[in-house]
Protein backbone atom coordinates (compact mmCIF):
# COMPACT_ATOMS: atom_id res chain seq x y z
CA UNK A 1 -28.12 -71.43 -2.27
CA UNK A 2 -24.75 -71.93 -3.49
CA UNK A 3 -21.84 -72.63 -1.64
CA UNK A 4 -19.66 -69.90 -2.71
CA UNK A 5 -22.58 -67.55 -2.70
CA UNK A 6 -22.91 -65.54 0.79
CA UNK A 7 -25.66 -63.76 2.17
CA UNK A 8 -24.66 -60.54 3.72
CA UNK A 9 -26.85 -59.15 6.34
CA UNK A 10 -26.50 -55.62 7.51
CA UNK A 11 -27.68 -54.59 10.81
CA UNK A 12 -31.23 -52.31 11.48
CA UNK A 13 -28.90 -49.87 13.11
CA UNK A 14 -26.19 -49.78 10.35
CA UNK A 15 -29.44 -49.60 7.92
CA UNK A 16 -30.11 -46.47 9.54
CA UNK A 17 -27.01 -45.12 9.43
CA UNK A 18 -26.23 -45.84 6.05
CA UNK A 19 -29.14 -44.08 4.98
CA UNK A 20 -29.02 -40.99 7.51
CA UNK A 21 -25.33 -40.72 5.65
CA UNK A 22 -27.07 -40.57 2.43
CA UNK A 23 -29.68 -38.12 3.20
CA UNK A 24 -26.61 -35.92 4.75
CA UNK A 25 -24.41 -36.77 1.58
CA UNK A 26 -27.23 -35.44 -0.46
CA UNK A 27 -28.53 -32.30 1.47
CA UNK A 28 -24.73 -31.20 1.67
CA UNK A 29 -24.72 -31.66 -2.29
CA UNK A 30 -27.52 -29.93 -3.17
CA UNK A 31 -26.56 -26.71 -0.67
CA UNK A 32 -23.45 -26.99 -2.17
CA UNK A 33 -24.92 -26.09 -5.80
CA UNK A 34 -27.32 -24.73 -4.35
CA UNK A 35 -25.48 -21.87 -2.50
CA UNK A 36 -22.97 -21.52 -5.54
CA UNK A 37 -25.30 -21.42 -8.27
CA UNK A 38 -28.30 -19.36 -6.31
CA UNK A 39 -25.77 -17.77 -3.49
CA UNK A 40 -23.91 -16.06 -6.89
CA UNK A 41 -27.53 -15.26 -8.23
CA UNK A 42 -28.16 -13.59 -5.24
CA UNK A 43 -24.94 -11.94 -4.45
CA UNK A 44 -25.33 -10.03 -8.15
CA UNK A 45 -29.19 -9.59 -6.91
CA UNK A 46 -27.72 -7.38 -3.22
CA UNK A 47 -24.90 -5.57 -5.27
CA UNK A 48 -27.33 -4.66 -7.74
CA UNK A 49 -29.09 -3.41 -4.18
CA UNK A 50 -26.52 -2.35 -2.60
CA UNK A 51 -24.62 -0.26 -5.66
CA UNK A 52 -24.92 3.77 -5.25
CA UNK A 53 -23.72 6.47 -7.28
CA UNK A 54 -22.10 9.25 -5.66
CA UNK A 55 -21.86 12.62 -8.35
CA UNK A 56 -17.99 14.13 -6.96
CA UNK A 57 -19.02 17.39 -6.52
CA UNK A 58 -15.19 18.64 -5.80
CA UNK A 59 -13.68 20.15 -8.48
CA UNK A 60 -9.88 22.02 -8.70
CA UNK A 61 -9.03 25.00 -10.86
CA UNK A 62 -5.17 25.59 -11.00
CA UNK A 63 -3.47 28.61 -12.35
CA UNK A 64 0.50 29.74 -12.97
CA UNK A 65 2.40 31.90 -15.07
CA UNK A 66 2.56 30.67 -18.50
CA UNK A 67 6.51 31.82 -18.56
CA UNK A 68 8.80 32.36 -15.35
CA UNK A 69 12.62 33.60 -15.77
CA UNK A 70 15.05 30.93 -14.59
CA UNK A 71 15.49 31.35 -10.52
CA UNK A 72 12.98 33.30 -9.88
CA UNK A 73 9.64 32.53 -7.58
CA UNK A 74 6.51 32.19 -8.79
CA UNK A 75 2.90 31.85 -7.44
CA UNK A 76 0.44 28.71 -8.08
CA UNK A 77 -2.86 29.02 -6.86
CA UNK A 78 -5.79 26.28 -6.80
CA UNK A 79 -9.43 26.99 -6.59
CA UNK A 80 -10.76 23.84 -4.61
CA UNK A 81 -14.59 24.12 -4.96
CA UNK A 82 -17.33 21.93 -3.72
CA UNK A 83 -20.26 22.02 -6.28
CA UNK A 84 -22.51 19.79 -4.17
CA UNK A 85 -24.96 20.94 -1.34
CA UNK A 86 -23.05 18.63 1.50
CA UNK A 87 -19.95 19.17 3.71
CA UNK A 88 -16.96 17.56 2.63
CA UNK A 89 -14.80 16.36 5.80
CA UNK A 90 -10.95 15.74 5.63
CA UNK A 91 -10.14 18.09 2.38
CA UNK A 92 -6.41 18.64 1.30
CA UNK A 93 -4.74 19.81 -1.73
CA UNK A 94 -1.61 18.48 -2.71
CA UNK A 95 0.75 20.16 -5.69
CA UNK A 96 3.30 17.56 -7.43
CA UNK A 97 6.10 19.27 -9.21
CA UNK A 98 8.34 17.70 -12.07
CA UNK A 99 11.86 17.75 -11.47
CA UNK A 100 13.39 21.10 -12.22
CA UNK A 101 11.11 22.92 -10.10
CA UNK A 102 11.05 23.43 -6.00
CA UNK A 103 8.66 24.26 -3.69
CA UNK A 104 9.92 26.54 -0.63
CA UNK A 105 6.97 25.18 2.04
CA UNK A 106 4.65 21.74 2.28
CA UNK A 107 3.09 20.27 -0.64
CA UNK A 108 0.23 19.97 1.24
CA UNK A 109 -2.24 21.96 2.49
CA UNK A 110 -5.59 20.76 4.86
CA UNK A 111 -8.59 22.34 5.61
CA UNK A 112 -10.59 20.02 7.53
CA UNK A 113 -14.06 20.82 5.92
CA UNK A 114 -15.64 22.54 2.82
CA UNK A 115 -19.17 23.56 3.21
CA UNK A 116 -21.64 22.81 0.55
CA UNK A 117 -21.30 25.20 -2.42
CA UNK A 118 -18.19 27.16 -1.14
CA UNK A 119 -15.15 26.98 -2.11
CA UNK A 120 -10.86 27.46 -0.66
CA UNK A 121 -8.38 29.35 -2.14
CA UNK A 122 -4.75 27.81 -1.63
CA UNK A 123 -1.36 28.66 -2.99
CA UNK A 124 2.30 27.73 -3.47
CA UNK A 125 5.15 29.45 -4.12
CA UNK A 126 7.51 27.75 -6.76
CA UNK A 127 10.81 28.10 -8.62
CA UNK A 128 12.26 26.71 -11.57
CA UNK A 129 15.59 25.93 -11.63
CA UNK A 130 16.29 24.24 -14.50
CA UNK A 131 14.86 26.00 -17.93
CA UNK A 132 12.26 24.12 -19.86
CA UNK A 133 8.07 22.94 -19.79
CA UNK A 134 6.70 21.75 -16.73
CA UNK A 135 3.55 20.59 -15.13
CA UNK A 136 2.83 20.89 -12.01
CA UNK A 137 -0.71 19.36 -10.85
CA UNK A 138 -3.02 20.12 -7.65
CA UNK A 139 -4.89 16.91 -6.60
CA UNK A 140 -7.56 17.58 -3.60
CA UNK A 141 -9.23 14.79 -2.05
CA UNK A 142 -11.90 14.71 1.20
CA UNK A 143 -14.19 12.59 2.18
CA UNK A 144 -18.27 13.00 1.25
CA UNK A 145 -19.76 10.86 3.76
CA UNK A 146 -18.39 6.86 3.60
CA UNK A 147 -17.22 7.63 0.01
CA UNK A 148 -13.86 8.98 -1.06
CA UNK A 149 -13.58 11.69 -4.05
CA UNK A 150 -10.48 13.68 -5.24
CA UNK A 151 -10.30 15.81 -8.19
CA UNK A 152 -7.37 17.42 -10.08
CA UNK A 153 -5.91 19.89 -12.47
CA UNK A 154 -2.96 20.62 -14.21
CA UNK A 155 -0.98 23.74 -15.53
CA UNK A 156 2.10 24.02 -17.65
CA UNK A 157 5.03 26.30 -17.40
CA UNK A 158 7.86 27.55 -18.78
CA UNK A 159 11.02 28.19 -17.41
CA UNK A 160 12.67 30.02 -19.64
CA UNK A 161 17.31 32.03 -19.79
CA UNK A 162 17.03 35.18 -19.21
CA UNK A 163 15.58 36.46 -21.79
CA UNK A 164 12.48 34.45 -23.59
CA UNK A 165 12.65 32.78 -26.12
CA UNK A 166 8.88 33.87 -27.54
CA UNK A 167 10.47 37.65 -27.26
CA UNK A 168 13.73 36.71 -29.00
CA UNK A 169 11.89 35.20 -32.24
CA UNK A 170 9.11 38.07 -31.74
CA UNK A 171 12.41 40.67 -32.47
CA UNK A 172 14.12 38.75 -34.96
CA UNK A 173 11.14 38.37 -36.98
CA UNK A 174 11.00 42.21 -37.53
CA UNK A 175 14.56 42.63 -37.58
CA UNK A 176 14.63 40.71 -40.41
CA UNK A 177 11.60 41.89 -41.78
CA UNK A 178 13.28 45.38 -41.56
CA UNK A 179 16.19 44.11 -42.94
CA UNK A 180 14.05 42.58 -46.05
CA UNK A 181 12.27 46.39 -47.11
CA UNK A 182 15.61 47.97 -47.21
């Protein structure tokens, strides 16, 4: 041997542990991929298990004047039917109004539960305050067992002066058609 070359001698136990570090080293390594490339592979695998569809049976069916005079009340009513053969627990309509309208009581209403195939009748009395189109929309929502559904409709009106507007062009076009054949 050389004199600047040394001979380094590791110890049985540090042998061992070097090589139980390894081993570890590599296990955690290959887990590691292992988990992320197979753990995704079988996370798509469950959802692909797991995934159910749920058909909303709940459907809404609003209805409302088409025209309404300026100030005065008018009645919205909402046909909140469950098409499907189970209960659905926690059902509620709600009606949203544009601005220009009011709504003299709650904008919503609960019923607790609607059995399978039946249906509740709900209503709202509104005024419009300010002339011109608005929608106004029912939303009802319930629970059908773990899942959440909700359904809506919609309905314009008009708010129209005094007098409406449909009328007013309705007599002017035979006033002047009157006014033409003479």
């Amino acid at each position: 041997m050389n004199e600047h070359s040394q001979v380094i001698s590791i110890p049985k136990y540090t042998k061992k542990a070097l090589l139980t570090l390894s081993l570890i080293f590599i296990l955690v390594a290959f887990i590691s991929f292992g988990l992320d490339y197979f753990g995704n592979q079988l996370a798509s695998f469950f959802s692909i298990i797991i995934a159910r569809v749920t058909i909303n049976p709940l459907e809404v069916n609003v209805s409302a004047p088409v025209e309404v005079e300026m100030g005065k009340a008018f009645k919205v009513e909402a046909r909140v039917i469950n098409k499907g053969e189970k209960k659905i627990r926690s059902a509620k309509a709600e009606i949203f109004l544009s601005d220009g309208l009011s709504l003299k009581r709650s904008s919503t209403q609960n019923w607790g539960i609607i059995q399978g195939e039946k249906e509740k009748k709900v209503s709202w009395q509104i005024r419009g305050e300010i002339t011109g189109n608005y929608f106004i929309t029912v939303k009802a929502a319930g629970r059908l067992g773990i899942e959440d559904i909700n359904s809506e409709d919609s309905v314009m009106v008009k708010i129209i002066g005094e007098a409406s507007l449909s009328q007013n062009n309705f007599l002017e076009f035979f006033q002047r058609f009157f006014d033409f054949i003479r």
